[in-house]
Structure formats: C-alpha cells, structure tokens
PDB file of N, CA and C in Angstrom:
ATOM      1  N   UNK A   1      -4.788   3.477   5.129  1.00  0.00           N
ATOM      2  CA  UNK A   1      -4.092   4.497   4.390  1.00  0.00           C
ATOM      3  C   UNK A   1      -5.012   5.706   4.313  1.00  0.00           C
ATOM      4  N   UNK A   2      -4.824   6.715   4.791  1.00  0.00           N
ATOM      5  CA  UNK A   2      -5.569   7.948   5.078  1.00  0.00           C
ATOM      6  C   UNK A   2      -5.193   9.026   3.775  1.00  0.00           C
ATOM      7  N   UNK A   3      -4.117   8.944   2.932  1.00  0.00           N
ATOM      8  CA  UNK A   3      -3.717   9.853   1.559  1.00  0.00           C
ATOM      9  C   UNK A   3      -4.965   9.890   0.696  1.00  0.00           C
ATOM     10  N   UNK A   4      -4.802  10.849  -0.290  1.00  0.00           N
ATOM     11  CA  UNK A   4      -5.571  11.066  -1.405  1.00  0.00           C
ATOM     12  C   UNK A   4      -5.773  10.299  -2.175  1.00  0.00           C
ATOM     13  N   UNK A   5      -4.932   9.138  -1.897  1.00  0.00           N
ATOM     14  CA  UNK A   5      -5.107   8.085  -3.456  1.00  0.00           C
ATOM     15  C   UNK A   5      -5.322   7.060  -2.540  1.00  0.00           C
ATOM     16  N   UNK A   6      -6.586   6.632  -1.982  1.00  0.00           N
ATOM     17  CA  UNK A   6      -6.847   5.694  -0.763  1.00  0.00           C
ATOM     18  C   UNK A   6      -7.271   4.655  -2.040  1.00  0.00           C
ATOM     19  N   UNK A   7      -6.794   3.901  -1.425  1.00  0.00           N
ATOM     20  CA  UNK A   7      -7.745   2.405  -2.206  1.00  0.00           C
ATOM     21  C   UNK A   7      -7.746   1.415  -1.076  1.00  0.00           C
ATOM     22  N   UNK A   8      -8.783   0.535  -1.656  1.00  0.00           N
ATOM     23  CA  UNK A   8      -9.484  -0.557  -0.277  1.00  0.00           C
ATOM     24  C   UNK A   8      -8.440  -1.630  -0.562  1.00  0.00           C
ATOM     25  N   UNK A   9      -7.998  -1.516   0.525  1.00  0.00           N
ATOM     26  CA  UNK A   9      -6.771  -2.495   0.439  1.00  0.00           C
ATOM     27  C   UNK A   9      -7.441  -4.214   0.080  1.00  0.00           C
ATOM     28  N   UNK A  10      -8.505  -4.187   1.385  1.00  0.00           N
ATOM     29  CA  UNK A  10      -9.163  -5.373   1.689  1.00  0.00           C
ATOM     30  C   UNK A  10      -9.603  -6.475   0.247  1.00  0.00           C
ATOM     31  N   UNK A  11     -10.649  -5.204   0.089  1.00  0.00           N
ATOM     32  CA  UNK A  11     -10.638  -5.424  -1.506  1.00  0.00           C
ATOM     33  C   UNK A  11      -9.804  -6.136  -3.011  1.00  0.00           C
ATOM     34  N   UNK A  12      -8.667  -5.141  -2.537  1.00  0.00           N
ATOM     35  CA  UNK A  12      -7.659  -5.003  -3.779  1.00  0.00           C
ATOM     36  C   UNK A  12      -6.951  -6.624  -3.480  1.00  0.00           C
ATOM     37  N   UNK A  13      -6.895  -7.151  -2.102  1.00  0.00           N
ATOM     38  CA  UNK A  13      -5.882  -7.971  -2.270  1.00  0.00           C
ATOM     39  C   UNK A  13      -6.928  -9.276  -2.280  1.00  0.00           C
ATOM     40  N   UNK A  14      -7.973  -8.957  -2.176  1.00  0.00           N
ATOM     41  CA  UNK A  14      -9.384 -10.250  -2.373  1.00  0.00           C
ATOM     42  C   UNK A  14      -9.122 -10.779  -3.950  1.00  0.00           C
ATOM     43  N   UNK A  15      -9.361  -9.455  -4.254  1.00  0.00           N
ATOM     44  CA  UNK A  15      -8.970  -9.316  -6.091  1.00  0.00           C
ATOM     45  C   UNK A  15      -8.022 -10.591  -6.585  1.00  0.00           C
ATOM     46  N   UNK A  16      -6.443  -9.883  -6.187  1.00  0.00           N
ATOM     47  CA  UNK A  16      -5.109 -10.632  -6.424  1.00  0.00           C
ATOM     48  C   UNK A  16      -5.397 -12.056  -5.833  1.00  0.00           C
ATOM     49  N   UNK A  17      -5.668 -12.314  -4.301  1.00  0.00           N
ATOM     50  CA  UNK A  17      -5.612 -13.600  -4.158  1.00  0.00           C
ATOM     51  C   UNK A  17      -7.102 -14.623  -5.207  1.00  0.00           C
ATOM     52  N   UNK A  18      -8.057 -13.826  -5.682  1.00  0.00           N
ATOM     53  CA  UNK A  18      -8.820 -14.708  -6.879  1.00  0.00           C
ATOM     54  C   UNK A  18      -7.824 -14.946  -8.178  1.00  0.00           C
ATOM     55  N   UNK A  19      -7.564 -13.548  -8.257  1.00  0.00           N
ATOM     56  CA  UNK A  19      -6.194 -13.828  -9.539  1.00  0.00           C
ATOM     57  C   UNK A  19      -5.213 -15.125  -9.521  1.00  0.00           C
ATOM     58  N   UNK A  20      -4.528 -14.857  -8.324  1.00  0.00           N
ATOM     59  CA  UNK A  20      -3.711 -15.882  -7.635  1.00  0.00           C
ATOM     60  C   UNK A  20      -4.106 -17.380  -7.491  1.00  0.00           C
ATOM     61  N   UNK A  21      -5.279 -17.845  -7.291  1.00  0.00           N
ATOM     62  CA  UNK A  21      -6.104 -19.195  -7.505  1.00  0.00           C
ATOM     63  C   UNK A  21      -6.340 -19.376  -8.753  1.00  0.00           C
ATOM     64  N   UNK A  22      -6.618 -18.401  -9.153  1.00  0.00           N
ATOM     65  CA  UNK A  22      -7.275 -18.687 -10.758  1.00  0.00           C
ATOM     66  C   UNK A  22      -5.767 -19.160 -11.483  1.00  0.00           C
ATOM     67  N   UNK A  23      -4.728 -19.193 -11.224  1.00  0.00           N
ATOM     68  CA  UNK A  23      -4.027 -18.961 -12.521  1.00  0.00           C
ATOM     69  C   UNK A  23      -2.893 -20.629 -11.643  1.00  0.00           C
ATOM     70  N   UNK A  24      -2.852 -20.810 -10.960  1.00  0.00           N
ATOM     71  CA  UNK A  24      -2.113 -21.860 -10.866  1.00  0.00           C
ATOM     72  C   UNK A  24      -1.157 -21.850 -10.101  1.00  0.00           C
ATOM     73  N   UNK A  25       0.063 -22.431  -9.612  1.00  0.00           N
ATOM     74  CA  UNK A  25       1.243 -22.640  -8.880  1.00  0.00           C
ATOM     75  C   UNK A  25       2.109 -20.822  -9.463  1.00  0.00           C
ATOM     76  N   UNK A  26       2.508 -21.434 -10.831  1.00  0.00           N
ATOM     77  CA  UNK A  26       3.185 -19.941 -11.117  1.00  0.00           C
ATOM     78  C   UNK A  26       2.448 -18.496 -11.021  1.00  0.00           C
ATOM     79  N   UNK A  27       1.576 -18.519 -10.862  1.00  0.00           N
ATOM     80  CA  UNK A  27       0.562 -17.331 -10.834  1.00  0.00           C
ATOM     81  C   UNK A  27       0.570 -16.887  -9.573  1.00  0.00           C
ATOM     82  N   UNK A  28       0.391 -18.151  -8.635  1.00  0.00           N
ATOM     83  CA  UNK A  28      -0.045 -17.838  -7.311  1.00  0.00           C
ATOM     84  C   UNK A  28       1.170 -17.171  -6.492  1.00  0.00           C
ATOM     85  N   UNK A  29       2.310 -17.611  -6.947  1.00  0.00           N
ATOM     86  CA  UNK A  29       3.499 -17.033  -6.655  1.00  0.00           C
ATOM     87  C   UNK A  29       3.841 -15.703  -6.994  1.00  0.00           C
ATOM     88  N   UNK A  30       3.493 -14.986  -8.079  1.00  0.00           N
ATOM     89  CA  UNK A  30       3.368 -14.234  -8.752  1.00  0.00           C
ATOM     90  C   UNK A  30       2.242 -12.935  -7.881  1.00  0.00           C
ATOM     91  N   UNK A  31       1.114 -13.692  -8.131  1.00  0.00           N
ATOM     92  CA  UNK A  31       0.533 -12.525  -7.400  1.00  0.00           C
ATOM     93  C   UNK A  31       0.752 -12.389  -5.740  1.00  0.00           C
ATOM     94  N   UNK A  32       0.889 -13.576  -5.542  1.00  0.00           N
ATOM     95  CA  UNK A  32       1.171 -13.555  -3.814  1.00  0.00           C
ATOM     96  C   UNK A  32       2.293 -12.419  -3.865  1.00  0.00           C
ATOM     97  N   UNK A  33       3.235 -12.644  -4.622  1.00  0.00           N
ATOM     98  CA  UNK A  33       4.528 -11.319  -4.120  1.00  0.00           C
ATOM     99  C   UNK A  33       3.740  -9.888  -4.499  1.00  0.00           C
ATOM    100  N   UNK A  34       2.544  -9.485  -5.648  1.00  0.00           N
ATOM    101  CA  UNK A  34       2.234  -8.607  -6.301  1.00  0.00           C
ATOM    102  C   UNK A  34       1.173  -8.398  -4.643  1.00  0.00           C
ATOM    103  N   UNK A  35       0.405  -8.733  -3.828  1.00  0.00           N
ATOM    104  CA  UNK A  35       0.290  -8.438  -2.723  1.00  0.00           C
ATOM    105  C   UNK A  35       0.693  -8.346  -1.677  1.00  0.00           C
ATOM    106  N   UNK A  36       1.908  -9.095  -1.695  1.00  0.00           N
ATOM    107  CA  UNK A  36       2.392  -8.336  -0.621  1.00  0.00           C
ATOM    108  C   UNK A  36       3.563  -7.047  -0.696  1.00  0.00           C
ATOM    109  N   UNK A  37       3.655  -6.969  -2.329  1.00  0.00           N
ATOM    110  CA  UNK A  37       4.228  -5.293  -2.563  1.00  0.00           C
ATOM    111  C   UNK A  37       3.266  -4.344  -2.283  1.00  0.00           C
ATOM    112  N   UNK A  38       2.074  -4.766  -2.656  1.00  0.00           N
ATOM    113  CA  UNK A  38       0.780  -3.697  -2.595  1.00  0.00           C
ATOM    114  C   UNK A  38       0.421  -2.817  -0.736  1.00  0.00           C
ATOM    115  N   UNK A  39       0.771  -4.374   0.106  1.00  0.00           N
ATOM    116  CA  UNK A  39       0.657  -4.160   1.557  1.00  0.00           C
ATOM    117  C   UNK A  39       1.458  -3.000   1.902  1.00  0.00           C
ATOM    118  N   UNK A  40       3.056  -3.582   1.484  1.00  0.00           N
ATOM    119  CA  UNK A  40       4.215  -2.578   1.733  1.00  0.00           C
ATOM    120  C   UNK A  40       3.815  -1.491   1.670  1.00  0.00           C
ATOM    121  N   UNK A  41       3.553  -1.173   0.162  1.00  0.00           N
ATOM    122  CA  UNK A  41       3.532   0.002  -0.231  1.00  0.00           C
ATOM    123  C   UNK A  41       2.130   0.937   0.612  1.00  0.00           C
ATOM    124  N   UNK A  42       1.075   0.070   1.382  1.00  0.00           N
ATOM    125  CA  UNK A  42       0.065   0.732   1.991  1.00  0.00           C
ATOM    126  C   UNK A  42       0.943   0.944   3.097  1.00  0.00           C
ATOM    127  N   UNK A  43       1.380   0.582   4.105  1.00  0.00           N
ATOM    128  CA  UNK A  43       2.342   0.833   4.834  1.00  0.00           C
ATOM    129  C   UNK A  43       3.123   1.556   4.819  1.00  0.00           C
ATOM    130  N   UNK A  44       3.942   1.811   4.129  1.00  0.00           N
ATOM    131  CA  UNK A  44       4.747   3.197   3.297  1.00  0.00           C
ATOM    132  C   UNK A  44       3.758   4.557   3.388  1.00  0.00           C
ATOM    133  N   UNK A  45       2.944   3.883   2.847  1.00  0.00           N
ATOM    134  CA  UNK A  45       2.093   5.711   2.456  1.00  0.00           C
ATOM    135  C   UNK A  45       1.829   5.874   4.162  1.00  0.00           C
ATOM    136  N   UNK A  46       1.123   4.994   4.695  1.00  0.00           N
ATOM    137  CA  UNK A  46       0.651   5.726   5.920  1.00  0.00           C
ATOM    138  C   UNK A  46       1.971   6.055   6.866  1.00  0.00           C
ATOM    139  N   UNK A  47       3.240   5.851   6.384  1.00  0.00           N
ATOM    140  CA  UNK A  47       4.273   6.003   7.408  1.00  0.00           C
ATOM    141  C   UNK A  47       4.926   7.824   6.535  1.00  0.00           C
ATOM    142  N   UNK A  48       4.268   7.940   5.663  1.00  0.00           N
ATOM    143  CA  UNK A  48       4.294   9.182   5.088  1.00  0.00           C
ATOM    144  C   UNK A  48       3.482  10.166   5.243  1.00  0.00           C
ATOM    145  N   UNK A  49       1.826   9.543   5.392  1.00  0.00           N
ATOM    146  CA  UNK A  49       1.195  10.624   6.048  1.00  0.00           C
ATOM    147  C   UNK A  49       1.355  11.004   7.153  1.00  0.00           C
ATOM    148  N   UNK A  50       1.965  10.232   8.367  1.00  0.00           N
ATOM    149  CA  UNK A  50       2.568  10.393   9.320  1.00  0.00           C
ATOM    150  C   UNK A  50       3.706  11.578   9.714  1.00  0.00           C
ATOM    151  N   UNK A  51       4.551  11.106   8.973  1.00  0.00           N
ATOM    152  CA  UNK A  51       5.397  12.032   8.770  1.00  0.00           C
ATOM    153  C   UNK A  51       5.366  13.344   8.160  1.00  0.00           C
ATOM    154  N   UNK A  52       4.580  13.601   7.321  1.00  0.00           N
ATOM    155  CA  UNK A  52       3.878  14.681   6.592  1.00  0.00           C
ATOM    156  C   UNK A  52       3.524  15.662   7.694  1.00  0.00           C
ATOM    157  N   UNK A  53       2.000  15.113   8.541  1.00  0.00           N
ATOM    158  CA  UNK A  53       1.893  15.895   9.632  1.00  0.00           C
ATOM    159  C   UNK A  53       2.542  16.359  11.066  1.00  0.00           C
ATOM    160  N   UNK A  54       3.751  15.204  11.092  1.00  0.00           N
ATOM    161  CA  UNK A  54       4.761  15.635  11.817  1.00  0.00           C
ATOM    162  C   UNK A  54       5.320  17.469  11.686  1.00  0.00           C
ATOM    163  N   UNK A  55       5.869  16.625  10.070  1.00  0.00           N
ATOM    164  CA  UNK A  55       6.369  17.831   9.628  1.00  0.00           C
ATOM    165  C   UNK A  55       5.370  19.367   9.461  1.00  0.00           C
ATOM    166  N   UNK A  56       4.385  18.996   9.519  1.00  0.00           N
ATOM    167  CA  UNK A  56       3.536  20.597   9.435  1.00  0.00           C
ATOM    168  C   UNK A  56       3.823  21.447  10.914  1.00  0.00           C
ATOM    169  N   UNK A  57       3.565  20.302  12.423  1.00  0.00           N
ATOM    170  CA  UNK A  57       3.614  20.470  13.272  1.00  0.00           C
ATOM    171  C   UNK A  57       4.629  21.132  13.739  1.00  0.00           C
ATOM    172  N   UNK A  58       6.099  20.504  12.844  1.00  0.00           N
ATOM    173  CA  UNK A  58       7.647  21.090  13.299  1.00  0.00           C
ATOM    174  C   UNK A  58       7.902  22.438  12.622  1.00  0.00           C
ATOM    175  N   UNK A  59       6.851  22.573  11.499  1.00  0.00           N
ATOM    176  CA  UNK A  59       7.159  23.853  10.319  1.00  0.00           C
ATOM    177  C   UNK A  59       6.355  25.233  11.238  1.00  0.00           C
ATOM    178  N   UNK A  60       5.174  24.493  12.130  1.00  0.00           N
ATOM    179  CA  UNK A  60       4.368  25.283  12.827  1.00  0.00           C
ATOM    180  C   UNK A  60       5.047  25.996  13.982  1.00  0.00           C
ATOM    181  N   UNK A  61       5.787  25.266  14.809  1.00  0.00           N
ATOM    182  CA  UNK A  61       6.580  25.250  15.470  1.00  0.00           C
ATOM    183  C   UNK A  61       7.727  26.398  15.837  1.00  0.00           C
ATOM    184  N   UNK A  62       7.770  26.096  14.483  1.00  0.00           N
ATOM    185  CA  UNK A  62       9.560  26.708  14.188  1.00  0.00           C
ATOM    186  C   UNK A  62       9.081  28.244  13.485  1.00  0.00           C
ATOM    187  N   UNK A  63       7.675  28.056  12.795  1.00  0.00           N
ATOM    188  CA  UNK A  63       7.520  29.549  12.115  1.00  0.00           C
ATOM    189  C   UNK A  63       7.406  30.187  13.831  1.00  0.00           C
ATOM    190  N   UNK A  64       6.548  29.721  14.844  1.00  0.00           N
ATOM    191  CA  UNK A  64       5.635  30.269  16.103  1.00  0.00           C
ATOM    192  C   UNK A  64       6.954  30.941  16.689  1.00  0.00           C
ATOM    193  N   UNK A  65       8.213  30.313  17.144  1.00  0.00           N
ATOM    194  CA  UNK A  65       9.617  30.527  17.516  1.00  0.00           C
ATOM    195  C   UNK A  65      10.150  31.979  16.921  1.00  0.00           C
ATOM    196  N   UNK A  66      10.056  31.821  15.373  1.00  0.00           N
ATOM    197  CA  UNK A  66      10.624  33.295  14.711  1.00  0.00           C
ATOM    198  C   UNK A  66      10.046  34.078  14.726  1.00  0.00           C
ATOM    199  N   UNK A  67       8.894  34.170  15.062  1.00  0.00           N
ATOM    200  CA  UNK A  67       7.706  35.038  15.219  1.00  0.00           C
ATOM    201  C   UNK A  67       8.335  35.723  16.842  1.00  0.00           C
ATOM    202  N   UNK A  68       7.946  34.805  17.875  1.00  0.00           N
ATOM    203  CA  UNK A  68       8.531  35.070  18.936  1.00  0.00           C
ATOM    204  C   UNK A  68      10.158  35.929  19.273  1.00  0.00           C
ATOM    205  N   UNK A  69      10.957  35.256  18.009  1.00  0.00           N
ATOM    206  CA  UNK A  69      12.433  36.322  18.560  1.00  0.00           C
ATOM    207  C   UNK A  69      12.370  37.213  18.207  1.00  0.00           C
ATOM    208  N   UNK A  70      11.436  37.559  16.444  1.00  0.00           N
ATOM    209  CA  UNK A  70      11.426  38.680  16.273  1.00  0.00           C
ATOM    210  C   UNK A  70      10.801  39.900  16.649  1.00  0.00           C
ATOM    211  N   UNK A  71       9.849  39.587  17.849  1.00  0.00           N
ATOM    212  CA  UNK A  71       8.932  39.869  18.224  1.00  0.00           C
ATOM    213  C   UNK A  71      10.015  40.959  19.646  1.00  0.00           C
ATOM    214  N   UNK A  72      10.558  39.780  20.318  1.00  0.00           N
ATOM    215  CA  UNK A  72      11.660  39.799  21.366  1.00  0.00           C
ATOM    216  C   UNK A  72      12.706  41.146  20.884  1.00  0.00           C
ATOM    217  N   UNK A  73      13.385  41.320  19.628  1.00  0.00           N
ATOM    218  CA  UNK A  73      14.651  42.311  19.068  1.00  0.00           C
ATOM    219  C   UNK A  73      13.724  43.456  18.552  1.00  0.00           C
ATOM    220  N   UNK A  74      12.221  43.055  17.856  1.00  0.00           N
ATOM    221  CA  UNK A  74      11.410  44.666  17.668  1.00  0.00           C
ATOM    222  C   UNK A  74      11.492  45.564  19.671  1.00  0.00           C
ATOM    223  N   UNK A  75      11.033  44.920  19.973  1.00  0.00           N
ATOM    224  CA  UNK A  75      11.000  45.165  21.854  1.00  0.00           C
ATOM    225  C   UNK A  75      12.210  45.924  22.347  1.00  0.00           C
ATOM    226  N   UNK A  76      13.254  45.172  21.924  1.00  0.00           N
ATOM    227  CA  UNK A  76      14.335  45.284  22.220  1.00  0.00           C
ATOM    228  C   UNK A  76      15.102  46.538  22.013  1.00  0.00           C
ATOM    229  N   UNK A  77      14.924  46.696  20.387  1.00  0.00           N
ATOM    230  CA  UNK A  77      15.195  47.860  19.989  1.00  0.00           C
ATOM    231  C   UNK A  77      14.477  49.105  20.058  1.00  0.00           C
ATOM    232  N   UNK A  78      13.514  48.868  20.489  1.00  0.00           N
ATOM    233  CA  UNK A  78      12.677  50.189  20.616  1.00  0.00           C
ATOM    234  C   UNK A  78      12.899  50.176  21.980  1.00  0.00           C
ATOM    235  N   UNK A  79      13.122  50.247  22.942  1.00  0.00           N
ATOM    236  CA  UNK A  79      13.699  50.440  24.647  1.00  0.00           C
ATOM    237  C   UNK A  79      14.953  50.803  24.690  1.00  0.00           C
ATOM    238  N   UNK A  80      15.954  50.776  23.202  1.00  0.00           N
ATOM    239  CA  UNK A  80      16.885  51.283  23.108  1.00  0.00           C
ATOM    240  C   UNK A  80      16.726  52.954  23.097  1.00  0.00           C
TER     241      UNK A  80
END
C-alpha cells in the first residue's frame, strides 16, 4: 500500500493472528475475518492509488488537448 496512511500490513496481521490464538475457537474466527477485512481493505487502497494516478495522467492529458485547440482557433483567427 503506497497511500499516506501506510501501515505494515505484515505486522498488523502478525498482531491479529497472536490475538486470534490467544483468545480461542470464537476469537480465532473473529479475528481471522478482522484480517482478512484488513487485507481487503489494503488491496482497495492500492487499487485506488492506482487509479488516482491514472486519473492525474487522464486530467494531464485532457488539460495538454485544450491547450492544443485553443492554441489551434487563437491561429486560426488571427489568419482571418
């Protein structure tokens, strides 16, 4: 996970699965699902930072384009 709010996944789910032993059958069930929401959700973010810089790329893109037509009708009109 490359975002601002990085946490060590590795870590975090070392954590839960001690939690998860420590506490018994119902516990272990318990935190086992509470890590593998945690995974998801690392997964999620990086499918957002992803997309994030997509989107800068398409915003970059698309400003470079209007730049270009308007660039094209200033031209245009002054040869008028």
């Amino acid at each position: 996970m490359h975002s601002e709010n990085h946490v060590d996944l590795e870590f975090a789910l070392r954590k839960i699965h001690e939690l998860a032993t420590a506490e018994g059958d119902l516990g272990y069930a318990y935190w086992y699902e509470v890590g593998r929401l945690l995974q998801r959700a690392a997964n999620m973010q990086a499918e957002i930072d992803l997309l994030c810089k997509e989107l800068e790329r398409c915003r970059a893109t698309r400003a470079d384009s209007i730049r270009a037509v308007k660039r094209r009708q200033r031209s245009a009109s002054k040869a008028r």
